[in-house]
C-alpha atoms as a PDB file:
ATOM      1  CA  UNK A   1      -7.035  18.962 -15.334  1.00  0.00           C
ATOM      2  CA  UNK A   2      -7.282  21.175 -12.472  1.00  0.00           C
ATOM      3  CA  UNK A   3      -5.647  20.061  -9.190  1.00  0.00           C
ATOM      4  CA  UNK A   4      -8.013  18.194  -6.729  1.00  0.00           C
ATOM      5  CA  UNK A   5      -8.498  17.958  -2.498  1.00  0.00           C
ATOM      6  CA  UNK A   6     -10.441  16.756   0.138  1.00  0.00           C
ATOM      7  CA  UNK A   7     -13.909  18.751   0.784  1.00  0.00           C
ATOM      8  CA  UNK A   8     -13.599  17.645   4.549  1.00  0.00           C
ATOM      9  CA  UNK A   9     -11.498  16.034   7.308  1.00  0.00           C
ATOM     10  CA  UNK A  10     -11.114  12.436   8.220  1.00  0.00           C
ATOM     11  CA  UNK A  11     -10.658  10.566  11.106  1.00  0.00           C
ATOM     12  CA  UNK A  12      -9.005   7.331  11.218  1.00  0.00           C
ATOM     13  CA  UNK A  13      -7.725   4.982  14.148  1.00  0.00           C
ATOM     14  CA  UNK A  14      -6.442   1.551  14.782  1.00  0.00           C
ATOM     15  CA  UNK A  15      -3.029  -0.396  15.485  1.00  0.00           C
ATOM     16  CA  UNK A  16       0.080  -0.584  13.137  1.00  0.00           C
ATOM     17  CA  UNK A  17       0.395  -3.874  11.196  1.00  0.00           C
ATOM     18  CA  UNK A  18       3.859  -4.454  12.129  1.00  0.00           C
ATOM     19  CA  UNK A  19       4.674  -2.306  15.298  1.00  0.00           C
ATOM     20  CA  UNK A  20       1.158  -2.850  16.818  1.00  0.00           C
ATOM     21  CA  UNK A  21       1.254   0.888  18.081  1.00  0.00           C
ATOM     22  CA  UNK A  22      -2.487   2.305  18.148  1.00  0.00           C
ATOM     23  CA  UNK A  23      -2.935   5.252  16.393  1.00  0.00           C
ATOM     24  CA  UNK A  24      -5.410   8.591  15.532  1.00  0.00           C
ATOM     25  CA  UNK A  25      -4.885   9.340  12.313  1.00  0.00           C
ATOM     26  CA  UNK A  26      -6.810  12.932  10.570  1.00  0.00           C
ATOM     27  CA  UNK A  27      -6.599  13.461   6.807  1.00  0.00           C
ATOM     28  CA  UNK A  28      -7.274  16.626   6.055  1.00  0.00           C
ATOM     29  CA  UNK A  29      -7.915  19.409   3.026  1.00  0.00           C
ATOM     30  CA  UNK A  30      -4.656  21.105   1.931  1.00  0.00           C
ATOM     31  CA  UNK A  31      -3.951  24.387  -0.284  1.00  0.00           C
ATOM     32  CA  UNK A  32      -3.166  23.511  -4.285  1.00  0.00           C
ATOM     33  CA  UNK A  33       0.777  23.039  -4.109  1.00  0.00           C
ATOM     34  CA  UNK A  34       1.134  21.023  -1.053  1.00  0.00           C
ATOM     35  CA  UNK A  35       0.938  17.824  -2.419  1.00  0.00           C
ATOM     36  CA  UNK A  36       0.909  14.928   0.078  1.00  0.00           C
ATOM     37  CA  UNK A  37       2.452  15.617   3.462  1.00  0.00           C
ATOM     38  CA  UNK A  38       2.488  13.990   6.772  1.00  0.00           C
ATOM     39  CA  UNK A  39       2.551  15.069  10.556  1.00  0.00           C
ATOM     40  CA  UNK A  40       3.736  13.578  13.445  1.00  0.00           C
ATOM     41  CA  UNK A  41       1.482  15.000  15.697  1.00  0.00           C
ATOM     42  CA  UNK A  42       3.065  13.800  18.539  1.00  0.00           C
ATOM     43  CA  UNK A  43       6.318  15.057  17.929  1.00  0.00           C
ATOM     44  CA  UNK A  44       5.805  18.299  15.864  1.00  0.00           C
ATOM     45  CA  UNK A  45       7.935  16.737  12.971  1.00  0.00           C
ATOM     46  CA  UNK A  46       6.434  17.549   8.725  1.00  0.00           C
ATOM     47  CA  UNK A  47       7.652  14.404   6.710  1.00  0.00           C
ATOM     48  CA  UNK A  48       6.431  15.354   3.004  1.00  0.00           C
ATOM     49  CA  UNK A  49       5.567  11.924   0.994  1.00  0.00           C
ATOM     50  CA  UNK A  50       8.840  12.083  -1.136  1.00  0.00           C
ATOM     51  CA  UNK A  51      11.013   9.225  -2.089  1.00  0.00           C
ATOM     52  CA  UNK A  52      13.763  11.015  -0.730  1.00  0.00           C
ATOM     53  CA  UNK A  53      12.212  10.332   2.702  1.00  0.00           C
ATOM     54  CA  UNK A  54      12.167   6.838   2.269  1.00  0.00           C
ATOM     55  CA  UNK A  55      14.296   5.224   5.447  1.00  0.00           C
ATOM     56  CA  UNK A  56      12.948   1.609   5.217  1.00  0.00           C
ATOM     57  CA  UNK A  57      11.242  -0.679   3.350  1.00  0.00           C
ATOM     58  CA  UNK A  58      11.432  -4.030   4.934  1.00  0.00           C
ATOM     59  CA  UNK A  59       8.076  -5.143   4.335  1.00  0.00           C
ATOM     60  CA  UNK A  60       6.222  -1.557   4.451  1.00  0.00           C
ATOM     61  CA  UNK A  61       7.360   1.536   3.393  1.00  0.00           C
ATOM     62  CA  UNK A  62       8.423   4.205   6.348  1.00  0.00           C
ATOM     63  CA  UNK A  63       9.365   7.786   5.614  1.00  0.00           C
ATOM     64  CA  UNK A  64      11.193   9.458   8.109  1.00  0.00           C
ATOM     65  CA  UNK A  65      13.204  13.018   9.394  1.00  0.00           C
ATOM     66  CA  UNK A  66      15.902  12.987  11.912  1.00  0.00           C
ATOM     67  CA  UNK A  67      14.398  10.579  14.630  1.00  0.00           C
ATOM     68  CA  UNK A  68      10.720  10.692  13.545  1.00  0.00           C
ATOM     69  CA  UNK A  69       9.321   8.234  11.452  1.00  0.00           C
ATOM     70  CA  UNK A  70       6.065   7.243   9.831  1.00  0.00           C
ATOM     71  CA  UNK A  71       5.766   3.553   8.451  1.00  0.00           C
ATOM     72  CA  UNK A  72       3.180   1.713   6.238  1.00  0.00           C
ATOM     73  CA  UNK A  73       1.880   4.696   4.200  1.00  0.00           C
ATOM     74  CA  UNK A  74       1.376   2.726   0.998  1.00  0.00           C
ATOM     75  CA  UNK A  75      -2.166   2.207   1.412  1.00  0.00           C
ATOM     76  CA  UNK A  76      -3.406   5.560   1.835  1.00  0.00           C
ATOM     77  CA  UNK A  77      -0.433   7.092  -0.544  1.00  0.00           C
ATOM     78  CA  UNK A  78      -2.104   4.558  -2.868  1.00  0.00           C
ATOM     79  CA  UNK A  79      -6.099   5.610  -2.060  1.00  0.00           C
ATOM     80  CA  UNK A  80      -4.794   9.194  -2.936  1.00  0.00           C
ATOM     81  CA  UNK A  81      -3.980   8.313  -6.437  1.00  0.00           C
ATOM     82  CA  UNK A  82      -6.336   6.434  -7.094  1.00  0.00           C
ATOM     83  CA  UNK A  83      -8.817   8.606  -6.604  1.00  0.00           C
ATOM     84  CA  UNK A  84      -6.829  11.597  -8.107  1.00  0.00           C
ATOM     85  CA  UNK A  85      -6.468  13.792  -4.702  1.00  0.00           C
ATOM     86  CA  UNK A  86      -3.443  15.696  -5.627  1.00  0.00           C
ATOM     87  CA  UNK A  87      -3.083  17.479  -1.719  1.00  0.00           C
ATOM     88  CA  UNK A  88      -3.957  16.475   1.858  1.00  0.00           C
ATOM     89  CA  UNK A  89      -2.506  17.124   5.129  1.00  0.00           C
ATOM     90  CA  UNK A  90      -1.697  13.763   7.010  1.00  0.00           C
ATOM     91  CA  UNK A  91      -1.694  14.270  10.888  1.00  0.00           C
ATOM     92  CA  UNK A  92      -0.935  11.241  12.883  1.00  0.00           C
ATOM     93  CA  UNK A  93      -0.017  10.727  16.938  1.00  0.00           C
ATOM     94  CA  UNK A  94       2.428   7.787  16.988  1.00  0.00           C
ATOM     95  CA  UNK A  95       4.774   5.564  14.441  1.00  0.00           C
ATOM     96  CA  UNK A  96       2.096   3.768  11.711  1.00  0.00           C
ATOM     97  CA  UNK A  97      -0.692   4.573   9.831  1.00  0.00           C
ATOM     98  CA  UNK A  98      -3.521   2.442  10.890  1.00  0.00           C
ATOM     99  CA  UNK A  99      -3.425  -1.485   8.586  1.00  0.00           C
ATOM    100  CA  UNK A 100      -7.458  -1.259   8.876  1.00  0.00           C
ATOM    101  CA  UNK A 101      -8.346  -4.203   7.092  1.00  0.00           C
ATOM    102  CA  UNK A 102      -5.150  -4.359   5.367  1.00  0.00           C
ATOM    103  CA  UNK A 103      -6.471  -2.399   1.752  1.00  0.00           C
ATOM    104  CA  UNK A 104      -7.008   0.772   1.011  1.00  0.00           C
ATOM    105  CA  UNK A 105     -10.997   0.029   1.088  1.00  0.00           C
ATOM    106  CA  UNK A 106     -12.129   2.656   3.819  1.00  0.00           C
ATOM    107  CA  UNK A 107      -9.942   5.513   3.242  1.00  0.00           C
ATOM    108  CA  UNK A 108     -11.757   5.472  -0.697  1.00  0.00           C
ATOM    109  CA  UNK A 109     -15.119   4.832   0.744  1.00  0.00           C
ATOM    110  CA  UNK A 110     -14.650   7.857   2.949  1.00  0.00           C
ATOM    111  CA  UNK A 111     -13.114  10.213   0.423  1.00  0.00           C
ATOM    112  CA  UNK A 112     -15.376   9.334  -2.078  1.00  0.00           C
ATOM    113  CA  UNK A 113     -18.596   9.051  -0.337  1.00  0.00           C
ATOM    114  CA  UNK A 114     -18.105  13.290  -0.088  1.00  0.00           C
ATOM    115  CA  UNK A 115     -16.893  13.694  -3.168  1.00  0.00           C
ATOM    116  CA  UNK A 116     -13.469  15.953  -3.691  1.00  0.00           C
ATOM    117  CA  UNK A 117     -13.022  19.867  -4.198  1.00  0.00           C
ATOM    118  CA  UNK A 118     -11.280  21.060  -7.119  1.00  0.00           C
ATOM    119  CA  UNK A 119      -8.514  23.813  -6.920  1.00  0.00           C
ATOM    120  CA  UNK A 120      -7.243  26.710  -8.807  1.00  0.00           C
ATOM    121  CA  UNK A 121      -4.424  25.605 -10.213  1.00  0.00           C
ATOM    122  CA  UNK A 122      -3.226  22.869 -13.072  1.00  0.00           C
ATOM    123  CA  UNK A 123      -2.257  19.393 -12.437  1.00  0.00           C
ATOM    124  CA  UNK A 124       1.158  19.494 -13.050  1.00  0.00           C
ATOM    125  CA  UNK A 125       1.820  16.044 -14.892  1.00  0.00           C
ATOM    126  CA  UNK A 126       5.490  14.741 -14.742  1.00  0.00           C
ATOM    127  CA  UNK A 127       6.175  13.848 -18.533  1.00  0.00           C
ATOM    128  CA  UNK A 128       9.704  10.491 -18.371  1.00  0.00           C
ATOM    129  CA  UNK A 129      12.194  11.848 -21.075  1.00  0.00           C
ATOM    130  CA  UNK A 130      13.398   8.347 -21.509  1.00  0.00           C
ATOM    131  CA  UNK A 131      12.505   4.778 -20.167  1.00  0.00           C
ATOM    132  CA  UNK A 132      14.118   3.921 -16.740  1.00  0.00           C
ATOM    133  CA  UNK A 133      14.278   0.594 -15.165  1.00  0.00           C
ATOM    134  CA  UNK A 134      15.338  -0.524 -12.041  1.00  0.00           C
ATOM    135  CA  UNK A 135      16.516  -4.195 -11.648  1.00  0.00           C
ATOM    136  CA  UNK A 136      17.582  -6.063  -8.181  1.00  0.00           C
ATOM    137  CA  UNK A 137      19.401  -9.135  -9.904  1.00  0.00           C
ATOM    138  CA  UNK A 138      19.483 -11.543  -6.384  1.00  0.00           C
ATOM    139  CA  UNK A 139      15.147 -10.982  -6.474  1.00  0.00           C
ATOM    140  CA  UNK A 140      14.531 -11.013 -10.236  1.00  0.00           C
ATOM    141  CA  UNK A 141      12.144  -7.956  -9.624  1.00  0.00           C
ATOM    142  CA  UNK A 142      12.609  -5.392 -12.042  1.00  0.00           C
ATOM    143  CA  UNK A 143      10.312  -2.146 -12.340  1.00  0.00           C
ATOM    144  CA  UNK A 144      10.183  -0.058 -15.925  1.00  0.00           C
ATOM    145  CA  UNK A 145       8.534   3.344 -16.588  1.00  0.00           C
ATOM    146  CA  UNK A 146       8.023   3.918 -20.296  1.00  0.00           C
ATOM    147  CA  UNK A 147       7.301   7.610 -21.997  1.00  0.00           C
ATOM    148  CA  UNK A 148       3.616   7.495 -22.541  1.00  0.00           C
ATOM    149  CA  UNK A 149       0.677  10.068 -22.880  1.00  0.00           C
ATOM    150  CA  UNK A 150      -1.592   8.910 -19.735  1.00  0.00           C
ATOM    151  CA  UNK A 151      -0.865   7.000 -16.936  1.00  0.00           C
ATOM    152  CA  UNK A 152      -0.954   2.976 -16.441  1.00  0.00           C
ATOM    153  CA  UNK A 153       0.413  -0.047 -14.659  1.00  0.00           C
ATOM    154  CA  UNK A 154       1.073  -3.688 -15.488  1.00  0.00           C
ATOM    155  CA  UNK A 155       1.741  -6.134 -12.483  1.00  0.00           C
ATOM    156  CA  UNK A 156       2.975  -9.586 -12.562  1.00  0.00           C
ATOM    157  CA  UNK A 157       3.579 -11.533  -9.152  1.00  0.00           C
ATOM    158  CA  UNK A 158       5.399 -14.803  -9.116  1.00  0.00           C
ATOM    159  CA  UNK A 159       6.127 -15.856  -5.382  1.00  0.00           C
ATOM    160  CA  UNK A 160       6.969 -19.671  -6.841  1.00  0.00           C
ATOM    161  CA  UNK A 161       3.657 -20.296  -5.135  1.00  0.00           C
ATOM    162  CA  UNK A 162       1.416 -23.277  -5.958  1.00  0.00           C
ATOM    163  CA  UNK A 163      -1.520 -21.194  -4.257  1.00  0.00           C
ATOM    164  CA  UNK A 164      -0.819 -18.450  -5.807  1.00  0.00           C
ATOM    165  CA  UNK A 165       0.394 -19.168  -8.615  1.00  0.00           C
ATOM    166  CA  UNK A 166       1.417 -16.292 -11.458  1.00  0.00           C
ATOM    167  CA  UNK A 167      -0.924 -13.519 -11.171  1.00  0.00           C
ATOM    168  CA  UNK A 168      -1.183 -10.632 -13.248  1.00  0.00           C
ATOM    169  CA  UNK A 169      -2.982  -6.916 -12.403  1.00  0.00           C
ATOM    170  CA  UNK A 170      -3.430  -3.270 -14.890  1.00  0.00           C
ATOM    171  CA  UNK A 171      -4.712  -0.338 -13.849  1.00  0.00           C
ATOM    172  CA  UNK A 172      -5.225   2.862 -15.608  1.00  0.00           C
ATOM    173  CA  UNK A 173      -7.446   5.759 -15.125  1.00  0.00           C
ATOM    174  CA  UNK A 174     -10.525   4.055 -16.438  1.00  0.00           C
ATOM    175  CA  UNK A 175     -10.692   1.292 -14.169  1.00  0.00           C
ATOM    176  CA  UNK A 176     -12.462   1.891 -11.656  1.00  0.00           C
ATOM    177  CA  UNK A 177     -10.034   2.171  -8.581  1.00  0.00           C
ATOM    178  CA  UNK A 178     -12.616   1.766  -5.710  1.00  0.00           C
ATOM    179  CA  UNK A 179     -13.974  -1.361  -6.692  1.00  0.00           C
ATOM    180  CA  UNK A 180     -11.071  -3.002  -8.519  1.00  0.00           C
ATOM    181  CA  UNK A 181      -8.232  -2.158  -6.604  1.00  0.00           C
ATOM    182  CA  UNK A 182      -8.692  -0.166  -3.701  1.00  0.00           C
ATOM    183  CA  UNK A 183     -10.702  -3.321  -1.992  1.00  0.00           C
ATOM    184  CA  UNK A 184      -7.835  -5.607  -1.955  1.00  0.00           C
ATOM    185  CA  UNK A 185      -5.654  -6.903   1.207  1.00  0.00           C
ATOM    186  CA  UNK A 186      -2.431  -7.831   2.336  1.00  0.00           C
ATOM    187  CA  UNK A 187      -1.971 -11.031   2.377  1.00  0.00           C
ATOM    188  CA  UNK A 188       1.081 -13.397   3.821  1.00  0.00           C
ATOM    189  CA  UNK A 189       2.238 -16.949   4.357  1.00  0.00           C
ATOM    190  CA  UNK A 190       0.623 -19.437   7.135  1.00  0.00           C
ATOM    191  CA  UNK A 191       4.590 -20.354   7.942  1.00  0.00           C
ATOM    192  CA  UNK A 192       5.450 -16.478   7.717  1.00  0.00           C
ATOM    193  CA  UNK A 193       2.537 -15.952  10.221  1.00  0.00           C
ATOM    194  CA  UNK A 194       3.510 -19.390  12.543  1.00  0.00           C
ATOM    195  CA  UNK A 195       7.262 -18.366  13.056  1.00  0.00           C
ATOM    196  CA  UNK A 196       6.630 -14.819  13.755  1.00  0.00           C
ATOM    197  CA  UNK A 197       3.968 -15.738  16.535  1.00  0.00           C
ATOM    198  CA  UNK A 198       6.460 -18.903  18.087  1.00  0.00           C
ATOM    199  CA  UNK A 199       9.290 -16.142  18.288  1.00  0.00           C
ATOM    200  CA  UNK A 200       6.503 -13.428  19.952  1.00  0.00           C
ATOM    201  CA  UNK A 201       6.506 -11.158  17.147  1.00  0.00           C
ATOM    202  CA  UNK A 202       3.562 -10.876  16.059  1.00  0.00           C
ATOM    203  CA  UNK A 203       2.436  -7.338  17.142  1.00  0.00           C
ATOM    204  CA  UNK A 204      -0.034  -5.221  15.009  1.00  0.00           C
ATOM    205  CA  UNK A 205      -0.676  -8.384  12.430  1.00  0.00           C
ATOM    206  CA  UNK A 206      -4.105 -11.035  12.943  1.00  0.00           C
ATOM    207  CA  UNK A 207      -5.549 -12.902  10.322  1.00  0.00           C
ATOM    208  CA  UNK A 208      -8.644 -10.318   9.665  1.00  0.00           C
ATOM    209  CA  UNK A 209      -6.320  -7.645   8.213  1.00  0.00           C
ATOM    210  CA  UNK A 210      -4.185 -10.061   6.210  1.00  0.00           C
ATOM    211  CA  UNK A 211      -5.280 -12.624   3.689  1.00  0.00           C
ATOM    212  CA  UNK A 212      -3.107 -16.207   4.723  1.00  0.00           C
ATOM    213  CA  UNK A 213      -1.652 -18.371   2.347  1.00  0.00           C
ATOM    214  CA  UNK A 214      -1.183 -22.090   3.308  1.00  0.00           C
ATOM    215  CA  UNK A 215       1.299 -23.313   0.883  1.00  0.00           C
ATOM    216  CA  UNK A 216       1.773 -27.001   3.104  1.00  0.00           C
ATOM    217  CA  UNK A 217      -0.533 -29.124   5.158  1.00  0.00           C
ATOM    218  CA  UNK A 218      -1.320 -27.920   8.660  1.00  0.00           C
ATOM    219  CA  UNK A 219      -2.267 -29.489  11.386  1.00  0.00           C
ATOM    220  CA  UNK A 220      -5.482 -29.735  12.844  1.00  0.00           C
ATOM    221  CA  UNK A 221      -3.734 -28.737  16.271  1.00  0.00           C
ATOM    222  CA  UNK A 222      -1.147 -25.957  14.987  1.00  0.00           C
ATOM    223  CA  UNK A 223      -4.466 -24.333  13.381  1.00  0.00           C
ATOM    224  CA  UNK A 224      -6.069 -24.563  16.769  1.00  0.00           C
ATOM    225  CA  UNK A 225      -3.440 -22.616  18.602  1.00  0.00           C
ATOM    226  CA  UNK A 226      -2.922 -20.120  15.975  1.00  0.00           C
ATOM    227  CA  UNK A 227      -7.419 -19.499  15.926  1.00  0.00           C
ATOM    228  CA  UNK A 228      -6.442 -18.966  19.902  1.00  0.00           C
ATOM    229  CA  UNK A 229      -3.893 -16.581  19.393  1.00  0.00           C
ATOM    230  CA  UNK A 230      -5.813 -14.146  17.403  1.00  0.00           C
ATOM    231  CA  UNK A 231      -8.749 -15.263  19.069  1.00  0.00           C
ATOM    232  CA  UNK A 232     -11.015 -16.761  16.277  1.00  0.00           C
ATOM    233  CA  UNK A 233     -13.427 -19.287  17.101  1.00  0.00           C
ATOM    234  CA  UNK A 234     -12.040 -22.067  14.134  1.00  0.00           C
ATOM    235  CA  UNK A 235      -9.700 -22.032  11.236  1.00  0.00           C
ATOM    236  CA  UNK A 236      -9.221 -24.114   8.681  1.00  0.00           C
ATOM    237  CA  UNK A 237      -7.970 -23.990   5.608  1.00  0.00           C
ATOM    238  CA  UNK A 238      -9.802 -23.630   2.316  1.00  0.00           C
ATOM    239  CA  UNK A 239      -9.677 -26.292  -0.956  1.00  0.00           C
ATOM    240  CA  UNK A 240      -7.815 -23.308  -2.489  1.00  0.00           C
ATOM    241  CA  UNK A 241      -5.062 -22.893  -0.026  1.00  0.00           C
ATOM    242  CA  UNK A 242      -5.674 -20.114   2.003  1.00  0.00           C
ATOM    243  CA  UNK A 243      -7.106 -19.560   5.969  1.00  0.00           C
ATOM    244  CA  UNK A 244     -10.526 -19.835   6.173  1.00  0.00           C
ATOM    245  CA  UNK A 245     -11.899 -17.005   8.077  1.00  0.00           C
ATOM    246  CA  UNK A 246     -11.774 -14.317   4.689  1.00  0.00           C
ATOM    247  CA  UNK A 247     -13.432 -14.957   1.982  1.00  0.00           C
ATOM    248  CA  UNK A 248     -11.277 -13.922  -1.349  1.00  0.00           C
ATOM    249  CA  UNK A 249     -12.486 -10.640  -3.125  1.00  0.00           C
ATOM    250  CA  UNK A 250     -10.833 -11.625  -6.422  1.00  0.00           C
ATOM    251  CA  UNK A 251      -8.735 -14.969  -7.243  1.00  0.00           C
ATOM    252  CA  UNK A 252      -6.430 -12.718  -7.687  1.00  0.00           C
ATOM    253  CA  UNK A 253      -7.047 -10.666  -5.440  1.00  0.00           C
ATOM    254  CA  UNK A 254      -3.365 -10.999  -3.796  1.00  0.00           C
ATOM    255  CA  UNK A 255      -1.711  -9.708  -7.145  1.00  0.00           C
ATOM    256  CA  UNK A 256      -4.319  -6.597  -7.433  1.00  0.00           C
ATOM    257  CA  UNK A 257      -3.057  -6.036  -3.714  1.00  0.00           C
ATOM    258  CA  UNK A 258       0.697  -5.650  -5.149  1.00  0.00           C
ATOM    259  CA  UNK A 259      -0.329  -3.292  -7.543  1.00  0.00           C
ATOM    260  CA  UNK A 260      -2.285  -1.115  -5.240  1.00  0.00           C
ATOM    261  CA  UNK A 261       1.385  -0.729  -3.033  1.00  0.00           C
ATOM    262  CA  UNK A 262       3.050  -0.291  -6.332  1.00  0.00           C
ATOM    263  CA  UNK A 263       0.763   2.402  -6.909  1.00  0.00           C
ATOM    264  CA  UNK A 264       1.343   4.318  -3.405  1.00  0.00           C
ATOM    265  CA  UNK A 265       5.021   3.577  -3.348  1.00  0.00           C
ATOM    266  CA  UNK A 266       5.297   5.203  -6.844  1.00  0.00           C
ATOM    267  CA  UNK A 267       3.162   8.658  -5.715  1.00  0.00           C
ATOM    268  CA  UNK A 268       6.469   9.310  -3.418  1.00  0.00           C
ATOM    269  CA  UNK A 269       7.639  10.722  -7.054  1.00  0.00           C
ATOM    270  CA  UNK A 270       5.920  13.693  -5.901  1.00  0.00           C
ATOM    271  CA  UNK A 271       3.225  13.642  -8.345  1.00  0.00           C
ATOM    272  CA  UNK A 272       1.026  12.021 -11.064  1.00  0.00           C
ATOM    273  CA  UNK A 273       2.848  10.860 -13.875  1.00  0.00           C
ATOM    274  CA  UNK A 274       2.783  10.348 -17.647  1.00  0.00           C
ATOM    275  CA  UNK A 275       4.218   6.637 -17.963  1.00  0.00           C
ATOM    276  CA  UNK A 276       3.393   3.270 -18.701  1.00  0.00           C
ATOM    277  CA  UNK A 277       4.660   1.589 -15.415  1.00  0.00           C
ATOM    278  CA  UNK A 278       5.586  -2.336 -15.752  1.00  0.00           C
ATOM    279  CA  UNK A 279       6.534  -4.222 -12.680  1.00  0.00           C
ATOM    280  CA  UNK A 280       7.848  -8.171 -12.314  1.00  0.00           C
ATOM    281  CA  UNK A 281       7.851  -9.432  -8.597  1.00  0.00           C
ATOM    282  CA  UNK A 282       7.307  -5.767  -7.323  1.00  0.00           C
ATOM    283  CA  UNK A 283       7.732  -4.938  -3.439  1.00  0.00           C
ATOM    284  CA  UNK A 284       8.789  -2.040  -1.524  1.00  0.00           C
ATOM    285  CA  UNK A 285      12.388  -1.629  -1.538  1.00  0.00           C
ATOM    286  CA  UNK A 286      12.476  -1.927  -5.739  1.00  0.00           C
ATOM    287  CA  UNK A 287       9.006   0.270  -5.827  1.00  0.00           C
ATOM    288  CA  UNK A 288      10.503   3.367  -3.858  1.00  0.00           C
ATOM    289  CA  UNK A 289      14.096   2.995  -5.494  1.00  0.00           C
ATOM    290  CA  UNK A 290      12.284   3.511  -9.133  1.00  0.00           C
ATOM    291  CA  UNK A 291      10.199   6.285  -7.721  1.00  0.00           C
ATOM    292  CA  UNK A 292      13.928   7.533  -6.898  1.00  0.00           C
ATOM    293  CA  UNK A 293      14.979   7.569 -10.256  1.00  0.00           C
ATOM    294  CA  UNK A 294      11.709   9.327 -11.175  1.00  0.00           C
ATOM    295  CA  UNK A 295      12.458  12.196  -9.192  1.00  0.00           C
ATOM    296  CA  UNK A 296      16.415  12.443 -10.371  1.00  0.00           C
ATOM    297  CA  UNK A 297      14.745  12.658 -14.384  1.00  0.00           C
ATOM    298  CA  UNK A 298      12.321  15.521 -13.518  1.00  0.00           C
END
């Protein structure tokens, strides 16, 4: 398969999920070879999307050099997989990629919508020698990548949650990304999202770019002051457990949301690779530390 690109430029813009920072974000056409690199605009700084870059991942994933930084890349590292777009240029003018609506839903539908330009060169595919896992015993989580002859994932997310319960996600390159994947949000908990706004945190986050899961009665006048802080008319909370103002894309749709991050946070490998990748309880930190071990095997 020959190597694959943009056939135009992008524009994106919109605030950070966790800084709140507004941003103008361009995705760009890049020469076969590149691969997947990103531009702080505003301070002149090239971060390519390696693991090695990795310099955070409490609750996103950030790549940085020196002083600059770039956080919450997942989505769009994920987008470019998932639709196979081996090189792009990433310019951006401040500290996080735009959360959107929390998926990576309009950066496919704009991508795709033009189709993609194919390159002169060969895909290189990254073949594992031998299986690697990566285990953090205090979590549970674990991540595996098994020799295999085409690329896949296997997701299972158990956050002890009676909402939620245990959900399970695949992907491989016949499902169709767009629609299966690409569509689904963050999501968080209603006493994640009620402590961070008592303590004044809440900066980028609102409950349209996050899906909210209410794993304990509320009250009728705590869900009042949260609708006026991010200035909804009403919430409530659904029979199913979750705030009322999204409507679910999938009932499962929060696991398919953990694979789509697994899926960007594994691209940092520098490539597109031939594995069978297994996850239990995946998140950042464990998703870009196996992408590390990746890159030390080839």
């Amino acid at each position: 398969m020959k190597e694959r690109t943009l056939s135009k430029s992008y524009e994106f813009e919109g605030k950070g999920l966790h800084t709140g920072a507004s941003s103008k974000m361009k995705v760009s056409p890049a020469p076969a070879g590149t691969g997947i690199v990103f531009v702080r605009t505003d301070l002149g700084v090239t971060i390519p999307a390696l693991a090695e870059n990795v310099s955070n991942t409490a609750r996103c994933t950030v790549i940085s050099k020196g002083e600059a930084k770039i956080s919450t890349i997942e989505h769009l590292m994920s987008a470019f997989t998932g639709l196979g777009i081996d090189n792009a240029i990433v310019e951006i003018d401040n500290v996080e990629v735009p959360i959107l609506d929390g998926s990576a839903r309009y950066y496919v539908e704009a991508f795709a919508a033009d189709g993609l330009v194919e390159q002169d060169a060969e895909r290189r595919y990254f073949d594992i020698p031998e299986t690697i896992e990566v285990k953090h015993e205090a979590t549970g989580s674990w991540v595996r990548i098994e020799p295999a002859d085409h690329l896949s994932y296997d997701v299972t997310v158990d956050f002890g949650s009676r909402v939620l319960g245990v959900q399970t996600a695949h992907w491989d390159e016949t499902v169709d990304y767009a629609s299966q994947v690409a569509v689904c949000r963050t999501f968080c908990f209603f006493h994640e999202v009620q402590y961070l706004a008592s303590q004044g945190l809440v900066k980028g986050g609102d409950v349209d770019n996050a899906i909210v899961v209410v794993e304990h009665p509320v009250e009728d006048a705590v869900l009042t002051q949260m609708a006026n802080l991010f200035k909804q008319p009403k919430l409530s909370v659904t029979p199913e457990g979750y705030l009322s103002n999204l409507v679910l894309n999938f009932p499962d749709e929060c696991g398919r949301h953990k694979l789509l991050d697994l899926i960007g946070d594994m691209r940092l490998a520098g490539g597109y690779l031939r594995a069978h990748i297994s996850a239990y309880k995946p998140g950042h930190t464990i998703n870009t530390s196996a992408a590390k071990a990746v890159q030390k095997l080839i």
